[in-house]
PDB file of N, CA and C in Angstrom:
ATOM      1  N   UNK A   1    -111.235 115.589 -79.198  1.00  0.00           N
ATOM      2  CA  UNK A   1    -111.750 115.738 -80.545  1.00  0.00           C
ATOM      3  C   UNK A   1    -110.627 115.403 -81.527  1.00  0.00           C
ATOM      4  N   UNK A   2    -110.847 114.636 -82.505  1.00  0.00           N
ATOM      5  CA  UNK A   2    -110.176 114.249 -83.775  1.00  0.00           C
ATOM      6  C   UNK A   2    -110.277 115.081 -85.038  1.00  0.00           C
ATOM      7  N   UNK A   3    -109.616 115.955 -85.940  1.00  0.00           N
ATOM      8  CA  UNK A   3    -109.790 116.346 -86.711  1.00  0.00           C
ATOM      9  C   UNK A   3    -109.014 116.162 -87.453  1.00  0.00           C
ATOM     10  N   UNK A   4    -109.114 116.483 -89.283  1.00  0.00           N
ATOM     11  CA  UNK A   4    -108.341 115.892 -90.257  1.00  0.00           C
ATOM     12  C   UNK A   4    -109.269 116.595 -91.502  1.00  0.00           C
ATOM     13  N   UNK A   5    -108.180 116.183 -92.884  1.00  0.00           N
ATOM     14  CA  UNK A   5    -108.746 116.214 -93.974  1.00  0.00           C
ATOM     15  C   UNK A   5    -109.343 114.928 -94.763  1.00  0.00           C
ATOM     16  N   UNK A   6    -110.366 114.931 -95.186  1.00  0.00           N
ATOM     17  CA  UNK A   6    -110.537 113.341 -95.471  1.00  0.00           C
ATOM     18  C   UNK A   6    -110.440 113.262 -96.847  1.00  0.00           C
ATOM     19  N   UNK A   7    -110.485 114.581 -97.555  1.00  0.00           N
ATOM     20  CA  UNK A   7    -110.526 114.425 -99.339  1.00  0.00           C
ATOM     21  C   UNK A   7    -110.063 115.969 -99.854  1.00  0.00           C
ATOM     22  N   UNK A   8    -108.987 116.325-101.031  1.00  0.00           N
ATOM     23  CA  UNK A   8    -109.576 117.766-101.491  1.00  0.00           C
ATOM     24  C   UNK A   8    -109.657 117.283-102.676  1.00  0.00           C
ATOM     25  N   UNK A   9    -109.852 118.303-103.150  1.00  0.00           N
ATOM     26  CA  UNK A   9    -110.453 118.710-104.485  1.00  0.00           C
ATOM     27  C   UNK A   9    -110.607 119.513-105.538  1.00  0.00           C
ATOM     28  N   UNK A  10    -111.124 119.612-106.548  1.00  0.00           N
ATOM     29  CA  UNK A  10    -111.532 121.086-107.778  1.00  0.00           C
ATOM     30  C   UNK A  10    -112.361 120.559-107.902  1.00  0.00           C
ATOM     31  N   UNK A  11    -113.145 121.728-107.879  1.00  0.00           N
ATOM     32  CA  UNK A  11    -114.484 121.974-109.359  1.00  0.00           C
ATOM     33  C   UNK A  11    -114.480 122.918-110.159  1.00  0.00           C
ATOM     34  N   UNK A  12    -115.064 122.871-111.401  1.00  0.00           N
ATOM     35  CA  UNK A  12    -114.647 123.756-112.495  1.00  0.00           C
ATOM     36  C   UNK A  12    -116.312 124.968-112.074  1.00  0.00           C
ATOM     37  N   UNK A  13    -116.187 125.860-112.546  1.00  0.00           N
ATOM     38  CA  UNK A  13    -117.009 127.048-112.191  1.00  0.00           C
ATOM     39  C   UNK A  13    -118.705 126.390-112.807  1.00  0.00           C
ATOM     40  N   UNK A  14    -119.548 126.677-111.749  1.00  0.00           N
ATOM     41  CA  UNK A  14    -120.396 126.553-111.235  1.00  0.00           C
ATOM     42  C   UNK A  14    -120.771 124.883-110.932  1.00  0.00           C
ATOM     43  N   UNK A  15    -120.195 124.123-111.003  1.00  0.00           N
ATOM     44  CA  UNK A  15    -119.634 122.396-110.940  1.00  0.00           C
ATOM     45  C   UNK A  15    -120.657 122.365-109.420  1.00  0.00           C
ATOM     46  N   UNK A  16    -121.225 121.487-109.084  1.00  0.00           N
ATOM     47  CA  UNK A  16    -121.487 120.243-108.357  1.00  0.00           C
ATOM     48  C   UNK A  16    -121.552 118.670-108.935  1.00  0.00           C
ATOM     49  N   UNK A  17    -120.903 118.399-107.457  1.00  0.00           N
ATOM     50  CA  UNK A  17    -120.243 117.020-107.748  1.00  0.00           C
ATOM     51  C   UNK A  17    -120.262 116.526-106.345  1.00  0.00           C
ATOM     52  N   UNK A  18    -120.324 114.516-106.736  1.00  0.00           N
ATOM     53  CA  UNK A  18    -120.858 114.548-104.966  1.00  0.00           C
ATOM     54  C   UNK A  18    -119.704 113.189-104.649  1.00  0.00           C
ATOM     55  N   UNK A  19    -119.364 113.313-103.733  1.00  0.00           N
ATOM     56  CA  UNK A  19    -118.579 112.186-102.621  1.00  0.00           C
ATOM     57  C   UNK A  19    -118.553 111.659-101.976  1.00  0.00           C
ATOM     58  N   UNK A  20    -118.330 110.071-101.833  1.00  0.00           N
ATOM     59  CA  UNK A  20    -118.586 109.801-100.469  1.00  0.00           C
ATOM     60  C   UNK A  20    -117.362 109.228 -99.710  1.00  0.00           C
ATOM     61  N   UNK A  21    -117.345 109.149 -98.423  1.00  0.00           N
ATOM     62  CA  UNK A  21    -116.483 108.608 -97.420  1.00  0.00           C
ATOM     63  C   UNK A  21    -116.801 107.195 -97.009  1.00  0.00           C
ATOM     64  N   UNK A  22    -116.722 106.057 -96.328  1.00  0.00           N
ATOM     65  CA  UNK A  22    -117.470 105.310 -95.756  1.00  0.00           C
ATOM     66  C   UNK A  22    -116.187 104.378 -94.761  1.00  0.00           C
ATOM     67  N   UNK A  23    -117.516 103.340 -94.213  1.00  0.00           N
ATOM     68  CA  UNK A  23    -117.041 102.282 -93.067  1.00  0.00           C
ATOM     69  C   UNK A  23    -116.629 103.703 -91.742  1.00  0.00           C
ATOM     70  N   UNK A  24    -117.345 104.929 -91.494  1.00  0.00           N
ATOM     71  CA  UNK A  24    -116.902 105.361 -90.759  1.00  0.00           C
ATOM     72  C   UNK A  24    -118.019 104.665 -89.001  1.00  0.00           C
ATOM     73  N   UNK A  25    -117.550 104.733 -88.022  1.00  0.00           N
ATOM     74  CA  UNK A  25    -117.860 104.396 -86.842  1.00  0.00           C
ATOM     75  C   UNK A  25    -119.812 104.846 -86.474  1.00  0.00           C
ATOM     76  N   UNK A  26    -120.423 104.235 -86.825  1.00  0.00           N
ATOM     77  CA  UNK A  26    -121.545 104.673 -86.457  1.00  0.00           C
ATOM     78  C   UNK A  26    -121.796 104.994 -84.881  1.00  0.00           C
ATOM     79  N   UNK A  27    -121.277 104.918 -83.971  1.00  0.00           N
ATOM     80  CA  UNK A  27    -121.206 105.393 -82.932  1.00  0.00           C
ATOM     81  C   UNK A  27    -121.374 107.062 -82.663  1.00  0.00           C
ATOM     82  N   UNK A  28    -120.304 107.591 -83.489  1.00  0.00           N
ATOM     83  CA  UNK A  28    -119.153 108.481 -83.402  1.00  0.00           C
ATOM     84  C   UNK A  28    -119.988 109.576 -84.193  1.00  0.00           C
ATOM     85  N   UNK A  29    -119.846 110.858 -83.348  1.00  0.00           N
ATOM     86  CA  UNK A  29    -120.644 111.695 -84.477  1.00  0.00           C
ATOM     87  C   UNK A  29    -119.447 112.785 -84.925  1.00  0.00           C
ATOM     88  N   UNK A  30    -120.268 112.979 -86.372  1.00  0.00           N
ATOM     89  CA  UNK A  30    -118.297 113.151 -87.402  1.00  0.00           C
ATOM     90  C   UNK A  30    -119.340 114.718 -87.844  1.00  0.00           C
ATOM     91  N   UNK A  31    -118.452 115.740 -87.340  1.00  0.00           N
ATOM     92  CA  UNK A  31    -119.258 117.121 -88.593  1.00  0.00           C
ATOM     93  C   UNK A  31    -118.374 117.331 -89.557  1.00  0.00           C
ATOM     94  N   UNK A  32    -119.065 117.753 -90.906  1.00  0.00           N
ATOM     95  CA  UNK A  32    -118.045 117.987 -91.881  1.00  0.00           C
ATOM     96  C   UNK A  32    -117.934 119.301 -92.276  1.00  0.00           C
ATOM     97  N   UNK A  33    -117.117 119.957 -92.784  1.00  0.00           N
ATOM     98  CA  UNK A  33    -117.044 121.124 -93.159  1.00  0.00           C
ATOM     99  C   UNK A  33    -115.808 121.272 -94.663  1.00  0.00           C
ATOM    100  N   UNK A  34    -116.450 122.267 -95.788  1.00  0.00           N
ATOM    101  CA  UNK A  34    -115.635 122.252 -97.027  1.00  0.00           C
ATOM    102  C   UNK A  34    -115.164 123.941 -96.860  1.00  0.00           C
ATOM    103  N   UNK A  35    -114.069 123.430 -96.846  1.00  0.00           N
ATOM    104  CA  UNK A  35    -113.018 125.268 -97.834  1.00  0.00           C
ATOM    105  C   UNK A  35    -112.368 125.459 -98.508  1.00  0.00           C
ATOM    106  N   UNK A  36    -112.571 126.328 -99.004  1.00  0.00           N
ATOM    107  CA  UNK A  36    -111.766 126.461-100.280  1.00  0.00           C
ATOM    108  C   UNK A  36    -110.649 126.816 -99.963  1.00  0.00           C
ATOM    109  N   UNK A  37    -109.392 126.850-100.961  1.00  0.00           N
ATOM    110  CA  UNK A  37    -107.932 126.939-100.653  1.00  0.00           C
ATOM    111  C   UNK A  37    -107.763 127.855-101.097  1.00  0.00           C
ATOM    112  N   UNK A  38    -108.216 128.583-102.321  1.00  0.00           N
ATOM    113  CA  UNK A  38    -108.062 129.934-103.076  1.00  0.00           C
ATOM    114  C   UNK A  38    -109.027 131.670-102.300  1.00  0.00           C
ATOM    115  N   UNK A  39    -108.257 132.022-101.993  1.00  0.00           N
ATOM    116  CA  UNK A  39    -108.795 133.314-101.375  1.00  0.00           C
ATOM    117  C   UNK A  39    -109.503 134.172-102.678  1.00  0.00           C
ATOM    118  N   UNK A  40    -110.893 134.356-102.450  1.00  0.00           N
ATOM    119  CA  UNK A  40    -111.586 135.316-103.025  1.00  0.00           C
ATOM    120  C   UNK A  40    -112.204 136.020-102.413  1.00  0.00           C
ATOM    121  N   UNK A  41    -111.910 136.709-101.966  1.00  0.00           N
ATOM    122  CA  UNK A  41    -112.950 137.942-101.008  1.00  0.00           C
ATOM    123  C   UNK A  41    -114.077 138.683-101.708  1.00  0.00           C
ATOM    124  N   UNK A  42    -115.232 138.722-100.733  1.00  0.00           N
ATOM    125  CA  UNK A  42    -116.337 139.358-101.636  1.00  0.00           C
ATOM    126  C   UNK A  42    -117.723 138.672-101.214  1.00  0.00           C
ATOM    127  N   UNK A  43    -117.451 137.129-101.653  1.00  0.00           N
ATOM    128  CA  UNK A  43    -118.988 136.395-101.282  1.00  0.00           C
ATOM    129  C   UNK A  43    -118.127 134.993-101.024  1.00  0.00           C
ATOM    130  N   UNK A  44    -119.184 134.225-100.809  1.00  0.00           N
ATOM    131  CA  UNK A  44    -119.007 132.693-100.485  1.00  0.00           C
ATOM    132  C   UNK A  44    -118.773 131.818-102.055  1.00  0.00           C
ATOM    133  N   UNK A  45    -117.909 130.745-102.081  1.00  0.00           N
ATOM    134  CA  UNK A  45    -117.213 130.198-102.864  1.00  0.00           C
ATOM    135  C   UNK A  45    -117.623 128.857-103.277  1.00  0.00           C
ATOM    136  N   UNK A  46    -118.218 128.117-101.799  1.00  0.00           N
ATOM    137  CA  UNK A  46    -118.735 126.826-102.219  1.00  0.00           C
ATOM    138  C   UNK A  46    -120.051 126.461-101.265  1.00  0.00           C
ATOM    139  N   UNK A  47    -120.477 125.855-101.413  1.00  0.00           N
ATOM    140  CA  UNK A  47    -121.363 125.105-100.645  1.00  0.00           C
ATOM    141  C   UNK A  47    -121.777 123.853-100.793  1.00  0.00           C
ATOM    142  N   UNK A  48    -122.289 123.153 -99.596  1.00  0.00           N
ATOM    143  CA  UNK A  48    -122.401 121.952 -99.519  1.00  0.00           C
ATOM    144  C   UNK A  48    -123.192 121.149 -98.351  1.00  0.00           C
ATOM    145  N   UNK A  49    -123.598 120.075 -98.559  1.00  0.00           N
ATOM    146  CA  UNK A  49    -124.492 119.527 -97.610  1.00  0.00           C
ATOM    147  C   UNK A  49    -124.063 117.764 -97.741  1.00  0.00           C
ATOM    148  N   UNK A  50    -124.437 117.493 -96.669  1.00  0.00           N
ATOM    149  CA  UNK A  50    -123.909 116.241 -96.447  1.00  0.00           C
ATOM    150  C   UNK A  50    -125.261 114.898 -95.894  1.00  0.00           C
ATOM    151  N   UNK A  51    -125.237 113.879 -96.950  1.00  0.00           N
ATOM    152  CA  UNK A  51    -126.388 112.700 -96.425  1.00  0.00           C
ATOM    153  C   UNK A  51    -125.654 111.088 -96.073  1.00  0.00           C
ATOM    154  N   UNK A  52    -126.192 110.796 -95.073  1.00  0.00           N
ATOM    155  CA  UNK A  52    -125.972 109.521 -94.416  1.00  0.00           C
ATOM    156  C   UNK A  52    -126.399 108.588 -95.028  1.00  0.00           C
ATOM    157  N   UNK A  53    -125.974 107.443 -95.004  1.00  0.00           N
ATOM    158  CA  UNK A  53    -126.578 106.039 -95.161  1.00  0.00           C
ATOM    159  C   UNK A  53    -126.175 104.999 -94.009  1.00  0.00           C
ATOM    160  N   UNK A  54    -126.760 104.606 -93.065  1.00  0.00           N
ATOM    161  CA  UNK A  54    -126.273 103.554 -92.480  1.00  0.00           C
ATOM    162  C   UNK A  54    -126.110 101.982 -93.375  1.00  0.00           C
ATOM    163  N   UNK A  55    -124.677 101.772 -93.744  1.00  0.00           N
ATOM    164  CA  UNK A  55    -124.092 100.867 -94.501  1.00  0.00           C
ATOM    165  C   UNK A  55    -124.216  99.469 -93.901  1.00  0.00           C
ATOM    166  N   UNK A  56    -124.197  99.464 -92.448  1.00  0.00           N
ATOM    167  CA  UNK A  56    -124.860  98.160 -91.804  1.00  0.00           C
ATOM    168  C   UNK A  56    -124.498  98.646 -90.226  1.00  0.00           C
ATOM    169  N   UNK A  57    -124.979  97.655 -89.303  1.00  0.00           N
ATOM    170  CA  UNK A  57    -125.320  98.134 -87.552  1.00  0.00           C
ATOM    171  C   UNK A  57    -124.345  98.700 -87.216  1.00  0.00           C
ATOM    172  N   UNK A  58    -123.143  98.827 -87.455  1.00  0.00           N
ATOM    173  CA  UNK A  58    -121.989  99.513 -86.887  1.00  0.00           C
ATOM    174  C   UNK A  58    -121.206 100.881 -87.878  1.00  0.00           C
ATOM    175  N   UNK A  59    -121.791 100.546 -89.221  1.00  0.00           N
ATOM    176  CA  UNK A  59    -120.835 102.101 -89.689  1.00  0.00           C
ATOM    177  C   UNK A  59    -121.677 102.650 -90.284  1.00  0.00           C
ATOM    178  N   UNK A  60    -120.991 103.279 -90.973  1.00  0.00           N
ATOM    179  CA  UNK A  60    -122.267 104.752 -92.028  1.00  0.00           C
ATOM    180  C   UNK A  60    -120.987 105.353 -93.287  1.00  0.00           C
ATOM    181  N   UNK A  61    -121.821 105.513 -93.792  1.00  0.00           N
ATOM    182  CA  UNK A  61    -121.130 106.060 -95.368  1.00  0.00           C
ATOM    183  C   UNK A  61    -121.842 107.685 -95.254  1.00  0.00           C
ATOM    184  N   UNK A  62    -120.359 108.718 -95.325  1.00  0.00           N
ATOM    185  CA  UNK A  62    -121.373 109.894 -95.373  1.00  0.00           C
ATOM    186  C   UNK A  62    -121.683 110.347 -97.125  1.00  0.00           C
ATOM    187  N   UNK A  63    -122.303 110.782 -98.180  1.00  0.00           N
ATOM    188  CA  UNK A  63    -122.373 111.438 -99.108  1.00  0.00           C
ATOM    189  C   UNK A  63    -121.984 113.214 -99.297  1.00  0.00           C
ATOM    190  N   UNK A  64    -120.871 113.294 -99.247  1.00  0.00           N
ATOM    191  CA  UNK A  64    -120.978 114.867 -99.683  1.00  0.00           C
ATOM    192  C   UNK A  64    -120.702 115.854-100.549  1.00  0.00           C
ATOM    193  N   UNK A  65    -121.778 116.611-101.415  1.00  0.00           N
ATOM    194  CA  UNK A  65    -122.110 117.092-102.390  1.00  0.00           C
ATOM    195  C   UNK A  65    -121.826 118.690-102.267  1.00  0.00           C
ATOM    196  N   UNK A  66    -120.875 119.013-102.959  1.00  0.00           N
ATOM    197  CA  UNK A  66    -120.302 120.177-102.785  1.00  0.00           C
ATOM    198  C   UNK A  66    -120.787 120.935-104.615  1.00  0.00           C
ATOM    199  N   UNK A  67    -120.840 122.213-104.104  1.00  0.00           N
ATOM    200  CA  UNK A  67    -121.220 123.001-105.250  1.00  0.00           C
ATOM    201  C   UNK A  67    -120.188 124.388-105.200  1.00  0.00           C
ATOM    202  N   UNK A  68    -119.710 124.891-106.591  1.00  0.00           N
ATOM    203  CA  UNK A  68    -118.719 126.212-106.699  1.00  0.00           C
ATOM    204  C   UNK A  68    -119.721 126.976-106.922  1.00  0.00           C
ATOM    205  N   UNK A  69    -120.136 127.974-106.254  1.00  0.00           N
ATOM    206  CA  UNK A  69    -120.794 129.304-106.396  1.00  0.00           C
ATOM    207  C   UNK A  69    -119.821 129.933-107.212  1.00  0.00           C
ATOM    208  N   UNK A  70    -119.183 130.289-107.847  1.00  0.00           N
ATOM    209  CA  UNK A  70    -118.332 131.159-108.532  1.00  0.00           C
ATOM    210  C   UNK A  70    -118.024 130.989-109.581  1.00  0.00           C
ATOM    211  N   UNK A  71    -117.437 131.797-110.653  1.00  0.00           N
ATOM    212  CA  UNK A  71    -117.028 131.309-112.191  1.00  0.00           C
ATOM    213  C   UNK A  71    -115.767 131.158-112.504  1.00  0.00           C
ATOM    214  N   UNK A  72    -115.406 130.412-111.363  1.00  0.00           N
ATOM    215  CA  UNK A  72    -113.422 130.001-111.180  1.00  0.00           C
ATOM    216  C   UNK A  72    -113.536 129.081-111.346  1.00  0.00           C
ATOM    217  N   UNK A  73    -112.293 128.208-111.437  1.00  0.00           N
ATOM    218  CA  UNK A  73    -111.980 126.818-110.793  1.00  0.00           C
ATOM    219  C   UNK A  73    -112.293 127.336-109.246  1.00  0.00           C
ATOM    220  N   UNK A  74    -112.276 126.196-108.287  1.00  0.00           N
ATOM    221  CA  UNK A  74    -112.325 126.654-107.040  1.00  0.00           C
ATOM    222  C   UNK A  74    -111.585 125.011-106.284  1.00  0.00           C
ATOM    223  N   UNK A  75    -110.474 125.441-105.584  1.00  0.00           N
ATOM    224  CA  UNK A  75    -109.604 124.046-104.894  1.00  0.00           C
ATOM    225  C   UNK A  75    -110.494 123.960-103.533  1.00  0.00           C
ATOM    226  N   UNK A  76    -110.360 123.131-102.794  1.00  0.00           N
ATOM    227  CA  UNK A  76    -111.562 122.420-101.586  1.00  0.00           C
ATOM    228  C   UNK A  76    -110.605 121.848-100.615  1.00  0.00           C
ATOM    229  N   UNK A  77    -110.730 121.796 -99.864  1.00  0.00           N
ATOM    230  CA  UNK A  77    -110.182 120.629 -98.906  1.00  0.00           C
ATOM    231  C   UNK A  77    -111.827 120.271 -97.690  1.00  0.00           C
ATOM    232  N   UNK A  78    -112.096 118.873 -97.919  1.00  0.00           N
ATOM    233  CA  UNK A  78    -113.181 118.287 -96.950  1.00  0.00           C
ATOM    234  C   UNK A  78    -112.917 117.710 -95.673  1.00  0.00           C
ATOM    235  N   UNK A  79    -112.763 118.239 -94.841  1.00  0.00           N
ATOM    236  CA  UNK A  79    -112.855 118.128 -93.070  1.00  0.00           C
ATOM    237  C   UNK A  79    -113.521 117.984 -92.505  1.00  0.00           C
ATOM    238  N   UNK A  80    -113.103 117.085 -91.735  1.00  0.00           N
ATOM    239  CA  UNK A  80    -114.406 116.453 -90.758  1.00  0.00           C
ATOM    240  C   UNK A  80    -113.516 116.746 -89.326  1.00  0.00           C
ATOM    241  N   UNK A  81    -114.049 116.422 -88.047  1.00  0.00           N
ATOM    242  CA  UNK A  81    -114.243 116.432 -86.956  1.00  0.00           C
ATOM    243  C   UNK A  81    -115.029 115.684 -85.910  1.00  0.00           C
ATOM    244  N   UNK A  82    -114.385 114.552 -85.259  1.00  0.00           N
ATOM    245  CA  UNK A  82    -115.008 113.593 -84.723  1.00  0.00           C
ATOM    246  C   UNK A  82    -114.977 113.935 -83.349  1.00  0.00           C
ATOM    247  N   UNK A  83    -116.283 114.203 -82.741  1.00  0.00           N
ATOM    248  CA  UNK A  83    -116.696 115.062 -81.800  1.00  0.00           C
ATOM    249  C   UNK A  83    -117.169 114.471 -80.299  1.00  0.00           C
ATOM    250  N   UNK A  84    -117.567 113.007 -80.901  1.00  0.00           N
ATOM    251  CA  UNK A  84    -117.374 112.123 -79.449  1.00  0.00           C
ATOM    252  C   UNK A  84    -117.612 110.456 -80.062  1.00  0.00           C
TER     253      UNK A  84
END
């Protein structure tokens, strides 16, 4: 397994905002996962969901749209994990 950061980030309090990655291996299945860098204990900080486009027969562009649940700034780092 391959893992890494592929992007971080801010959003300003209650901010969604969306990103994409691309030319990644359409073969290859990639999970992504967002966290925040700032410790707030209590509830959850961000959330996010992630959409595909196959960009042509061999790669894919992922889209991912992250949202701050909170009334902070909130810092991110976006990780993926290439799983086979």
């Amino acid at each position: 397994m391959t893992t890494g950061v592929q992007f971080r980030g801010t959003l300003s309090p209650s901010q969604t905002q969306r990103w994409f990655t691309f030319n990644w291996d359409a073969n290859q299945h990639v999970l992504w996962e967002v966290v925040p860098d700032t410790a707030r204990p209590g509830a959850a900080e961000v959330d996010w969901n992630v959409a595909i486009e196959r960009a042509d027969p061999a790669h894919v562009t992922y889209w991912i749209t992250i949202t701050n649940l909170t009334a902070a700034n909130v810092q991110f780092e976006a990780r993926y994990a290439i799983i086979a």
